[in-house]
PDB file of N, CA and C in Angstrom:
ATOM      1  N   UNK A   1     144.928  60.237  40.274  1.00  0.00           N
ATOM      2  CA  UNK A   1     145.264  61.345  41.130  1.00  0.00           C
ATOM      3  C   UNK A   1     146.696  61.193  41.630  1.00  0.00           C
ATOM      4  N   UNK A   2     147.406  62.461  41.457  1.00  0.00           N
ATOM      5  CA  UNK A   2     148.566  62.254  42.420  1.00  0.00           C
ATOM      6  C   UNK A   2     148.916  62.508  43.544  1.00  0.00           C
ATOM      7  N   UNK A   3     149.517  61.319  43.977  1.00  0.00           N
ATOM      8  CA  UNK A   3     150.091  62.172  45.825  1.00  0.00           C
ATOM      9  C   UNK A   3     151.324  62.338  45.953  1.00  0.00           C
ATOM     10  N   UNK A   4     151.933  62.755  44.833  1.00  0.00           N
ATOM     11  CA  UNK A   4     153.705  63.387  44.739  1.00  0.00           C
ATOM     12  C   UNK A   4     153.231  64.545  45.733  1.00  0.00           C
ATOM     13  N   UNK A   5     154.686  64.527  46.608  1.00  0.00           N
ATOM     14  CA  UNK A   5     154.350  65.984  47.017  1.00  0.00           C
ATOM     15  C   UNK A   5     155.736  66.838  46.847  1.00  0.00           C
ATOM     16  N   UNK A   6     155.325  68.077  45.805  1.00  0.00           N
ATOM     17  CA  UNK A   6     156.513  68.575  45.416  1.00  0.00           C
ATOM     18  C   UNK A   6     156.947  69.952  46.518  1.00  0.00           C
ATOM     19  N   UNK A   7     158.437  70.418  46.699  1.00  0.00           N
ATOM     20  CA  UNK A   7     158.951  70.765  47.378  1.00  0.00           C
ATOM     21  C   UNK A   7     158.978  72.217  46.668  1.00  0.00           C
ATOM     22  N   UNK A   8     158.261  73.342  47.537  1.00  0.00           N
ATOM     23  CA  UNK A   8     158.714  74.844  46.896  1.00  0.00           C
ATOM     24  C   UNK A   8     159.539  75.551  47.444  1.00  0.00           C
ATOM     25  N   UNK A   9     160.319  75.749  46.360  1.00  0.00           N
ATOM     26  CA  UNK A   9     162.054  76.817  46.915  1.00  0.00           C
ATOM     27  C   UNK A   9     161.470  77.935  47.523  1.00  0.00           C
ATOM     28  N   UNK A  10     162.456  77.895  48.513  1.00  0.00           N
ATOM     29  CA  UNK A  10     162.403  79.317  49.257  1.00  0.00           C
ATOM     30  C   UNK A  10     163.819  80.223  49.328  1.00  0.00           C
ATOM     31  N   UNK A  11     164.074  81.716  49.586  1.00  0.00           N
ATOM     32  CA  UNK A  11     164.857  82.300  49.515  1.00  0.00           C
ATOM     33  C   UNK A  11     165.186  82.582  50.692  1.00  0.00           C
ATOM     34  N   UNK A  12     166.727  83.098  51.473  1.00  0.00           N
ATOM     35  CA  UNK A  12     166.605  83.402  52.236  1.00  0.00           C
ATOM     36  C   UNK A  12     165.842  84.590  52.851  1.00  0.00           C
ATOM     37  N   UNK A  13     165.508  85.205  52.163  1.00  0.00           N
ATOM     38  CA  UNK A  13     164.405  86.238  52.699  1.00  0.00           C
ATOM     39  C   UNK A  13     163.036  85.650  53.366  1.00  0.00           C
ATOM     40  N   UNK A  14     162.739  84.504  52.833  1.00  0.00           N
ATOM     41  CA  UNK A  14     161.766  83.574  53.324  1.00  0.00           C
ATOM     42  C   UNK A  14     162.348  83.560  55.055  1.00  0.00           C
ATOM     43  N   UNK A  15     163.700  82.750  55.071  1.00  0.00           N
ATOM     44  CA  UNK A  15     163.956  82.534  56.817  1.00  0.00           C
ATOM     45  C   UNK A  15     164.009  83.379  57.348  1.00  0.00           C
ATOM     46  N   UNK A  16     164.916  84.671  56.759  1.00  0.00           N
ATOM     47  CA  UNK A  16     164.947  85.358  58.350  1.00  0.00           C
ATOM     48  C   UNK A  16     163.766  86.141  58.665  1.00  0.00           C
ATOM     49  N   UNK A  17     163.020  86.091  58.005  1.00  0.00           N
ATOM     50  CA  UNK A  17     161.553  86.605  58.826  1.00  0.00           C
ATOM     51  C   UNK A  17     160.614  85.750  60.301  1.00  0.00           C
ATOM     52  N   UNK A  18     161.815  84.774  60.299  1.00  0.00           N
ATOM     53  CA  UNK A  18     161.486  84.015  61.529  1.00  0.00           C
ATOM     54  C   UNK A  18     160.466  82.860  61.145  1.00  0.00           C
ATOM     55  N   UNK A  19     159.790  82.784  60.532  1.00  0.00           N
ATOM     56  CA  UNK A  19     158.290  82.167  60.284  1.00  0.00           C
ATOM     57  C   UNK A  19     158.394  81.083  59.144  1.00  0.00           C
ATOM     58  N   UNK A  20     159.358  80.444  59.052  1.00  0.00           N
ATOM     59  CA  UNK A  20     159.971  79.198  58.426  1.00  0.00           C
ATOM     60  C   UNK A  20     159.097  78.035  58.691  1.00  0.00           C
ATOM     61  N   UNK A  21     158.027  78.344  58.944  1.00  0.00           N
ATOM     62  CA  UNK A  21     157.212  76.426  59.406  1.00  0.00           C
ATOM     63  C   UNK A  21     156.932  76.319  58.619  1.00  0.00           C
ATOM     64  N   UNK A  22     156.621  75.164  57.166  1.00  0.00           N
ATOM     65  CA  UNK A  22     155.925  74.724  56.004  1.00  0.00           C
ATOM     66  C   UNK A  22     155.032  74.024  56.553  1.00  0.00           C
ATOM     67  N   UNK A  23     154.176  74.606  55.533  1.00  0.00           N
ATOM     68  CA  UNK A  23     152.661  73.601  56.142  1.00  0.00           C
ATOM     69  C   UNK A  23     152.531  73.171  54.523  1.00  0.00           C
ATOM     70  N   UNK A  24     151.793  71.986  54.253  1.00  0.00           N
ATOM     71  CA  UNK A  24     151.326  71.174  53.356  1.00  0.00           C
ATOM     72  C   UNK A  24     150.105  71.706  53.056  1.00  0.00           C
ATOM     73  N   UNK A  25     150.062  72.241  51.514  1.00  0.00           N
ATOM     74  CA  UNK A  25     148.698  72.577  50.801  1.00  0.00           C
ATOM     75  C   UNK A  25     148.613  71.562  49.839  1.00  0.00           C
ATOM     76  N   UNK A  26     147.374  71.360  49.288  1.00  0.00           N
ATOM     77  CA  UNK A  26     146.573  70.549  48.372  1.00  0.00           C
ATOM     78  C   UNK A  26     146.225  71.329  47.278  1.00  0.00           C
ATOM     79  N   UNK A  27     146.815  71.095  46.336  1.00  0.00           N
ATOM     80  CA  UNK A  27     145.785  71.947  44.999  1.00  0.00           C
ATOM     81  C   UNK A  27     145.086  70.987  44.149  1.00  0.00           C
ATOM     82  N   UNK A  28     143.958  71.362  43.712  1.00  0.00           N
ATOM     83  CA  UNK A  28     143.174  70.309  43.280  1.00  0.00           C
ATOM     84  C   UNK A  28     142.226  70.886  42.110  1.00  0.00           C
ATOM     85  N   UNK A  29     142.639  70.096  40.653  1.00  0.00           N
ATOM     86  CA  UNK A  29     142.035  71.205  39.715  1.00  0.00           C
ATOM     87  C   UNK A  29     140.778  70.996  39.790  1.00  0.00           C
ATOM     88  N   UNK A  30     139.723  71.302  38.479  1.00  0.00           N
ATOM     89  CA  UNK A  30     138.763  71.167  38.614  1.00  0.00           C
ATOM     90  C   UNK A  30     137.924  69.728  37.988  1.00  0.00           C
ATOM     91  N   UNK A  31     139.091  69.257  37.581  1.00  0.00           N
ATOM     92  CA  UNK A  31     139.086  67.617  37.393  1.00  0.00           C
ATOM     93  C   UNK A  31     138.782  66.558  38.374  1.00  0.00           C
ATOM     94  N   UNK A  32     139.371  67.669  39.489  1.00  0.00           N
ATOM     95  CA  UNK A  32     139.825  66.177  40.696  1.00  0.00           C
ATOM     96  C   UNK A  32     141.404  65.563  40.885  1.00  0.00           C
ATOM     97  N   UNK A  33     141.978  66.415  40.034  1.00  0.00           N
ATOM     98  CA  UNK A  33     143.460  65.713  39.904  1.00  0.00           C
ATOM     99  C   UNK A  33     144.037  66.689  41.415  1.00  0.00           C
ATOM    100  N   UNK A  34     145.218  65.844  42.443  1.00  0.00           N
ATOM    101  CA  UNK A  34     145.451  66.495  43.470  1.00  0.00           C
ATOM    102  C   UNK A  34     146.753  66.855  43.397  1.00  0.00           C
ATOM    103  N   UNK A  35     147.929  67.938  43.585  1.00  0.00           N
ATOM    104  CA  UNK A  35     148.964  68.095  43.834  1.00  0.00           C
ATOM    105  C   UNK A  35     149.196  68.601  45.043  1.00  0.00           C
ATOM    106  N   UNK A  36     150.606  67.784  45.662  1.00  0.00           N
ATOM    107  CA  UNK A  36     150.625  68.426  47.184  1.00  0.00           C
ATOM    108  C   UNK A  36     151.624  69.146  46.889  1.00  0.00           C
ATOM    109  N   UNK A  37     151.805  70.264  47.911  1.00  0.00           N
ATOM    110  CA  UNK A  37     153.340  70.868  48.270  1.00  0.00           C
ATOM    111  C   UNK A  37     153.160  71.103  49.063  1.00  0.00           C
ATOM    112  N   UNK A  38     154.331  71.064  50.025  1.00  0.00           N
ATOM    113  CA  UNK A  38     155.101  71.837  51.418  1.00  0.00           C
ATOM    114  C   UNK A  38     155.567  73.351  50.705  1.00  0.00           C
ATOM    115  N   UNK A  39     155.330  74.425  51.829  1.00  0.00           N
ATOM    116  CA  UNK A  39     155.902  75.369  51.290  1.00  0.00           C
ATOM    117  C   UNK A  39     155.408  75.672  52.441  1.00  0.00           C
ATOM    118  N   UNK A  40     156.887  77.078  52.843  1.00  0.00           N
ATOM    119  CA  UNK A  40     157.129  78.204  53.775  1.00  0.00           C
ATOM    120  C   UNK A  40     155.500  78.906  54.089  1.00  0.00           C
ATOM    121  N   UNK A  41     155.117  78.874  55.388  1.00  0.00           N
ATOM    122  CA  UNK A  41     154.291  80.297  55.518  1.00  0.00           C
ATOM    123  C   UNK A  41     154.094  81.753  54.981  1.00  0.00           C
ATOM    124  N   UNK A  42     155.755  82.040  54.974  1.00  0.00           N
ATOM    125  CA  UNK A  42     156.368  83.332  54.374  1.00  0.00           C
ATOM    126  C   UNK A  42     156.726  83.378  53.118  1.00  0.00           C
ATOM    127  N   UNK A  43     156.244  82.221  52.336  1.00  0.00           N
ATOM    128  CA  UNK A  43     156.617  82.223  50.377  1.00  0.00           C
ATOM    129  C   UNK A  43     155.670  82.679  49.681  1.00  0.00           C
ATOM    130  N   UNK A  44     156.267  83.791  49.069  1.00  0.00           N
ATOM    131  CA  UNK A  44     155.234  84.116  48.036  1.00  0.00           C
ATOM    132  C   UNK A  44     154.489  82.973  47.577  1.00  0.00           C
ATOM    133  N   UNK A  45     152.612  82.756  47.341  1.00  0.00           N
ATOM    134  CA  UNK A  45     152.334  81.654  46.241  1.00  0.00           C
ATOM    135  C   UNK A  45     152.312  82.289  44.743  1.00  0.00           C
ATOM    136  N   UNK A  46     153.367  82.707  44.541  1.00  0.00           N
ATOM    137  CA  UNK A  46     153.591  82.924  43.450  1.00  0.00           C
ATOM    138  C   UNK A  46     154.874  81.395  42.514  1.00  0.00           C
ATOM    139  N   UNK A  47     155.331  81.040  43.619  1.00  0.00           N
ATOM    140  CA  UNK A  47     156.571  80.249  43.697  1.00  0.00           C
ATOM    141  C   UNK A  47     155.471  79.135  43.674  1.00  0.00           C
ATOM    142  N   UNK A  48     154.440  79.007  44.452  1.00  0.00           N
ATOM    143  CA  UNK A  48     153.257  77.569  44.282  1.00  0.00           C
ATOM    144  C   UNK A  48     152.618  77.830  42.868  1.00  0.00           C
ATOM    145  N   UNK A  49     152.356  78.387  42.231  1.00  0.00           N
ATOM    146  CA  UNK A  49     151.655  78.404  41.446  1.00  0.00           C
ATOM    147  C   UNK A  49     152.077  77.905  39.865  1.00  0.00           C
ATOM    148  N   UNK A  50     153.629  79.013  40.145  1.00  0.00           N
ATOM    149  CA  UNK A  50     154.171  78.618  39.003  1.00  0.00           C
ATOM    150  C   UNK A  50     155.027  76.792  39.042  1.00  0.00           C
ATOM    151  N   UNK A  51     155.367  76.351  39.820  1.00  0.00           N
ATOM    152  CA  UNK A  51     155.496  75.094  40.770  1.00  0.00           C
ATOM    153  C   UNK A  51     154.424  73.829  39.853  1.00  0.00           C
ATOM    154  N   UNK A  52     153.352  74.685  40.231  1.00  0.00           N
ATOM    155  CA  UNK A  52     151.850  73.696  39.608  1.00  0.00           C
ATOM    156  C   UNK A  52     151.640  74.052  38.170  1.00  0.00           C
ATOM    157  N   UNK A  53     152.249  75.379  37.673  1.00  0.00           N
ATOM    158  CA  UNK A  53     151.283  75.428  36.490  1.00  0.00           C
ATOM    159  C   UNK A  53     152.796  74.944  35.508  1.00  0.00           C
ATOM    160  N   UNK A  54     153.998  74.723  35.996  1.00  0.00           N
ATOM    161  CA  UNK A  54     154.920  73.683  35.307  1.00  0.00           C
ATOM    162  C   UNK A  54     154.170  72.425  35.195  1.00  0.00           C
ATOM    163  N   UNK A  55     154.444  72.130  36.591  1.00  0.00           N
ATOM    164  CA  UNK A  55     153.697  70.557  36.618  1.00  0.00           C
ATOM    165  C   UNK A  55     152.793  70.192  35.709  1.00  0.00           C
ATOM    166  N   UNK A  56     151.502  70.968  35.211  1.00  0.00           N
ATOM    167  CA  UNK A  56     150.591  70.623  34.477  1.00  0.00           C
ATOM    168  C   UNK A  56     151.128  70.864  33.238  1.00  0.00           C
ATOM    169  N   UNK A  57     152.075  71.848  32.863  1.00  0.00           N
ATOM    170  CA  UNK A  57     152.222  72.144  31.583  1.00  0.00           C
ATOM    171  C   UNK A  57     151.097  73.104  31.078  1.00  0.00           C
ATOM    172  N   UNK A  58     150.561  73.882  31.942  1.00  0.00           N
ATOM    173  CA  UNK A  58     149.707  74.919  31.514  1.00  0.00           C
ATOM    174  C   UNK A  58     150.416  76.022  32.010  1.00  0.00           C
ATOM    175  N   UNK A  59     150.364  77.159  31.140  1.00  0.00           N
ATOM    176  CA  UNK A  59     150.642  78.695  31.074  1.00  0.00           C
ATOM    177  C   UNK A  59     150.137  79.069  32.397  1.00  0.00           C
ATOM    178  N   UNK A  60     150.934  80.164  33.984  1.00  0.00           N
ATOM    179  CA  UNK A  60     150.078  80.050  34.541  1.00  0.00           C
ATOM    180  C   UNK A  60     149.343  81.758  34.223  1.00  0.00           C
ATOM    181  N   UNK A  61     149.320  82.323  33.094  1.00  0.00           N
ATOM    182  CA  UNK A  61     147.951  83.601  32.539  1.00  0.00           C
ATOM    183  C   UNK A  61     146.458  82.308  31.893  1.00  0.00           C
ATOM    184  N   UNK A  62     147.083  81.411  32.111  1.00  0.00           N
ATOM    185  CA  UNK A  62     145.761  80.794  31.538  1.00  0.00           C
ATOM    186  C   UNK A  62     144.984  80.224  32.769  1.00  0.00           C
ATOM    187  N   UNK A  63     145.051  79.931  33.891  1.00  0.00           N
ATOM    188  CA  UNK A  63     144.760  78.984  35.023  1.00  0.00           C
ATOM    189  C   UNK A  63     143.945  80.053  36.152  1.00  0.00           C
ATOM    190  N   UNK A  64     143.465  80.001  36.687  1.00  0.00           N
ATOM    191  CA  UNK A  64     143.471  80.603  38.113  1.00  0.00           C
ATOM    192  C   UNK A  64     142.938  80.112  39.273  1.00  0.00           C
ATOM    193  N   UNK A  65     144.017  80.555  40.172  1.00  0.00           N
ATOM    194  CA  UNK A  65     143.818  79.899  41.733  1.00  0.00           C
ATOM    195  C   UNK A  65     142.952  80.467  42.955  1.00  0.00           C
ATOM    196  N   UNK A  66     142.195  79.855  43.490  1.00  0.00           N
ATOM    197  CA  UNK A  66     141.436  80.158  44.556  1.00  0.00           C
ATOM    198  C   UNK A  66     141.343  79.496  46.214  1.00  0.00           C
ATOM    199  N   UNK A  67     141.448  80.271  46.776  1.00  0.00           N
ATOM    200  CA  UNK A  67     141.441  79.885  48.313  1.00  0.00           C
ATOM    201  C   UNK A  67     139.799  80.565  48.605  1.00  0.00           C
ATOM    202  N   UNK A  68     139.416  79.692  49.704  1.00  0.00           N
ATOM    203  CA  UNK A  68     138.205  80.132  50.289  1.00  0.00           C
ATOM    204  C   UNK A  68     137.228  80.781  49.322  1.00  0.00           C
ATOM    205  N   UNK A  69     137.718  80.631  48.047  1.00  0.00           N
ATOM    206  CA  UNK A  69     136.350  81.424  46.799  1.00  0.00           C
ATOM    207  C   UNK A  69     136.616  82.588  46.654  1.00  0.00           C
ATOM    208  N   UNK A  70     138.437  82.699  47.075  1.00  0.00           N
ATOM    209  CA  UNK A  70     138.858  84.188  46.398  1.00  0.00           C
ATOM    210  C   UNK A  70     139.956  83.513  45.906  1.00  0.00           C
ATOM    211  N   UNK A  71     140.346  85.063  44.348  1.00  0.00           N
ATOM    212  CA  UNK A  71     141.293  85.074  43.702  1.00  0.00           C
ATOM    213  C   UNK A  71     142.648  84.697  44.448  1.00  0.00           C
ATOM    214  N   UNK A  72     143.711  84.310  44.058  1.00  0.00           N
ATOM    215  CA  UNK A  72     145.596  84.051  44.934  1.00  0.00           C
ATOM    216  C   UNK A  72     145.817  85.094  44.365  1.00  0.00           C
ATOM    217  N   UNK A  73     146.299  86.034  44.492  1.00  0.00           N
ATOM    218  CA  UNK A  73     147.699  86.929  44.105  1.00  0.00           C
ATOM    219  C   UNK A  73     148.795  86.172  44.006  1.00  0.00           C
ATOM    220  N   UNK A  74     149.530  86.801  43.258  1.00  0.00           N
ATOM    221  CA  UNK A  74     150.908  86.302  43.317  1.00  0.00           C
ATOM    222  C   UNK A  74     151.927  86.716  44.493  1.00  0.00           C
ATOM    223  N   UNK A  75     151.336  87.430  44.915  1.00  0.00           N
ATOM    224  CA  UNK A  75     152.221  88.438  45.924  1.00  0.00           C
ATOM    225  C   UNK A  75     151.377  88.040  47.640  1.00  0.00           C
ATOM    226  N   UNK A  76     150.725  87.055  47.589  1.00  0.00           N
ATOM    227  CA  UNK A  76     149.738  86.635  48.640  1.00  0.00           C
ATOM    228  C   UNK A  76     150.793  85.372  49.148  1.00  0.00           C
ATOM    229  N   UNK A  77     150.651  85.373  50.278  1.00  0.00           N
ATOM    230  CA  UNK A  77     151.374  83.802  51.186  1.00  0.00           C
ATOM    231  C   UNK A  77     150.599  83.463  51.713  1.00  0.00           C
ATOM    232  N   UNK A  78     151.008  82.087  52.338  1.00  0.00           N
ATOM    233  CA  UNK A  78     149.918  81.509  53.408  1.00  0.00           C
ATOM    234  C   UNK A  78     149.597  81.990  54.625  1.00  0.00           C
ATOM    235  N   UNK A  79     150.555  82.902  55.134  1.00  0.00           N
ATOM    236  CA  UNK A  79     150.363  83.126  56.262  1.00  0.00           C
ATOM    237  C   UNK A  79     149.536  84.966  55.746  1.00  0.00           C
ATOM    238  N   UNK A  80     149.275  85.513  54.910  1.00  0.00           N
ATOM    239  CA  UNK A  80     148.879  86.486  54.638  1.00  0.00           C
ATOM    240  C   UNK A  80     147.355  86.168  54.808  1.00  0.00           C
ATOM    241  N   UNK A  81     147.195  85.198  54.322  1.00  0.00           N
ATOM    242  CA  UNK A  81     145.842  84.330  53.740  1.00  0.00           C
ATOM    243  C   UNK A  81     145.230  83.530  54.691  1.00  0.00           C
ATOM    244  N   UNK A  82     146.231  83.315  56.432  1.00  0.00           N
ATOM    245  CA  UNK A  82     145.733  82.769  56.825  1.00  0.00           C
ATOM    246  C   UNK A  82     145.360  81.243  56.632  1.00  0.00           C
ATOM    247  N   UNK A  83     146.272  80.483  56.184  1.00  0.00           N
ATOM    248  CA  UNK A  83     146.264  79.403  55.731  1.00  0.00           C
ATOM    249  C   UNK A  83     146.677  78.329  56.793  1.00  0.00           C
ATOM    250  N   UNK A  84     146.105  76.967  56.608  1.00  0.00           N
ATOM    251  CA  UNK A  84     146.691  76.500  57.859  1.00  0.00           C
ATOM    252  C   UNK A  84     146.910  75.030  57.075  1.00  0.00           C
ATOM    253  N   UNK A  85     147.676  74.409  57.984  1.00  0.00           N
ATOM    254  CA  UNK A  85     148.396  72.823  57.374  1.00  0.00           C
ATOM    255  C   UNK A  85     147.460  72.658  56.728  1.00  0.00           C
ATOM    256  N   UNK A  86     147.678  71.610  55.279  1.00  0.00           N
ATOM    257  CA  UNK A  86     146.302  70.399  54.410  1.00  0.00           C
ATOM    258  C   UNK A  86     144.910  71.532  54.554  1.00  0.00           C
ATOM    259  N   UNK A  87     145.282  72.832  53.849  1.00  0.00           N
ATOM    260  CA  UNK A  87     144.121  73.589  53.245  1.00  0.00           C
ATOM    261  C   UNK A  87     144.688  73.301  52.231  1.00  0.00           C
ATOM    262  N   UNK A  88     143.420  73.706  51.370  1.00  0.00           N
ATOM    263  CA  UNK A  88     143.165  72.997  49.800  1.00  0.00           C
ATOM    264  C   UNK A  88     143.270  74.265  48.936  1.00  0.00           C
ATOM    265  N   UNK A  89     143.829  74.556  47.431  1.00  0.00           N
ATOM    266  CA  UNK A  89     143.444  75.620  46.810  1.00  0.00           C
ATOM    267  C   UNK A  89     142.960  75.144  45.587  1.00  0.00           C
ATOM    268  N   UNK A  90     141.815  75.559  44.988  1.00  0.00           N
ATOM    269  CA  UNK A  90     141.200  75.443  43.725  1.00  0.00           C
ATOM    270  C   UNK A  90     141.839  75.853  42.869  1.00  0.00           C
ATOM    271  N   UNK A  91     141.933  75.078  41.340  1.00  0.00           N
ATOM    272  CA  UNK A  91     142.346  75.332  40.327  1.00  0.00           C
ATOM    273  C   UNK A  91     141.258  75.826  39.108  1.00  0.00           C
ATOM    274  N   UNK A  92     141.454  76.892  38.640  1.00  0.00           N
ATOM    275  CA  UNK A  92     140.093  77.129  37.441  1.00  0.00           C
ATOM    276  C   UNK A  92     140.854  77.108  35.887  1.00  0.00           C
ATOM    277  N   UNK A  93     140.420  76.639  34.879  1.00  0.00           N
ATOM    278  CA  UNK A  93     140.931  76.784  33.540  1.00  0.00           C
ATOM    279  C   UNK A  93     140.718  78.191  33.456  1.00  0.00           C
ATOM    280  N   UNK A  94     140.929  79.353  33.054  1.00  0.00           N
ATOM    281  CA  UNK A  94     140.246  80.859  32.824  1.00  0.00           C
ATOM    282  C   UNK A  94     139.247  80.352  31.297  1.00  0.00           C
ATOM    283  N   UNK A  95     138.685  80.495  31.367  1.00  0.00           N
ATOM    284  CA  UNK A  95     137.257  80.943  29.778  1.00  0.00           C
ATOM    285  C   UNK A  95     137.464  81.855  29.399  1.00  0.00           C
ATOM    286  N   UNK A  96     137.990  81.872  28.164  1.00  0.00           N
ATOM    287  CA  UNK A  96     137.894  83.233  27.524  1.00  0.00           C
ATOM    288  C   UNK A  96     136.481  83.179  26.581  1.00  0.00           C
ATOM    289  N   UNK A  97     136.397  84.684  26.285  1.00  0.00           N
ATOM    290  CA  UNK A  97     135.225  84.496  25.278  1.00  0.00           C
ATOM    291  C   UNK A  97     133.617  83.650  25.994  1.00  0.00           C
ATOM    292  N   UNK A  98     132.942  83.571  24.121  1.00  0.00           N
ATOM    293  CA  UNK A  98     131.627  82.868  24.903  1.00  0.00           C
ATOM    294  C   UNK A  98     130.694  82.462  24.152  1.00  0.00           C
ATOM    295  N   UNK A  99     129.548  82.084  24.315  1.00  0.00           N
ATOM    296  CA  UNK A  99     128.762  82.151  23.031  1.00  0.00           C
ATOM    297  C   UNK A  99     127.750  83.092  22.109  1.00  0.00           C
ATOM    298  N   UNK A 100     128.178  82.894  21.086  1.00  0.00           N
ATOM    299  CA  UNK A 100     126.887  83.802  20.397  1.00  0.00           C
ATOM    300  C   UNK A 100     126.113  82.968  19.607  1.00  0.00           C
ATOM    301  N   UNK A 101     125.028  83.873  19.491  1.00  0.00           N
ATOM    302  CA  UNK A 101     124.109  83.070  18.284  1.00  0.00           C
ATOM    303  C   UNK A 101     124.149  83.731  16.895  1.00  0.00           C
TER     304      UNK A 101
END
């Protein structure tokens, strides 16, 4: 497991909305493997996601992320979401397809 904790860019559009506090999230796939980041209240997790789905080296149309047992948007922040310091977000492989007989 790792406890790197990687740093997500923010723009200035991020500061002057006043709301500049980074709080520390946990993403954690469905392995068990952990990645931390600090990131803005006011950052798109679109900037976390793609952040993590470098890190892994997975596509992020192939992955998907969940808070509280809902979908992330890309266009969703923490503070949209209600997120607070060391909350955790789930990682899912997407399944395509399925079985037949």
């Amino acid at each position: 497991m790792s406890e790197e904790q990687q740093q997500v860019p923010f723009t200035q559009e991020d500061v002057k909305s006043g709301d500049d506090t980074p709080i520390n999230v946990k993403v954690v796939s469905s392995s068990g493997e952990e990645v931390f980041f600090k990131i803005k209240r006011v950052t798109p997790l679109r900037k976390l996601l793609g952040a993590y789905a470098s890190k892994v080296g997975k596509d992020t149309q192939s992955i998907r992320f969940l808070y509280d047992g809902a979908r992330i948007s890309a266009t969703d922040t923490p503070k949209s979401l209600e997120m607070e310091d060391n909350d955790t977000i789930d990682v899912m492989v997407e399944q395509v397809g399925g079985y037949s007989s």
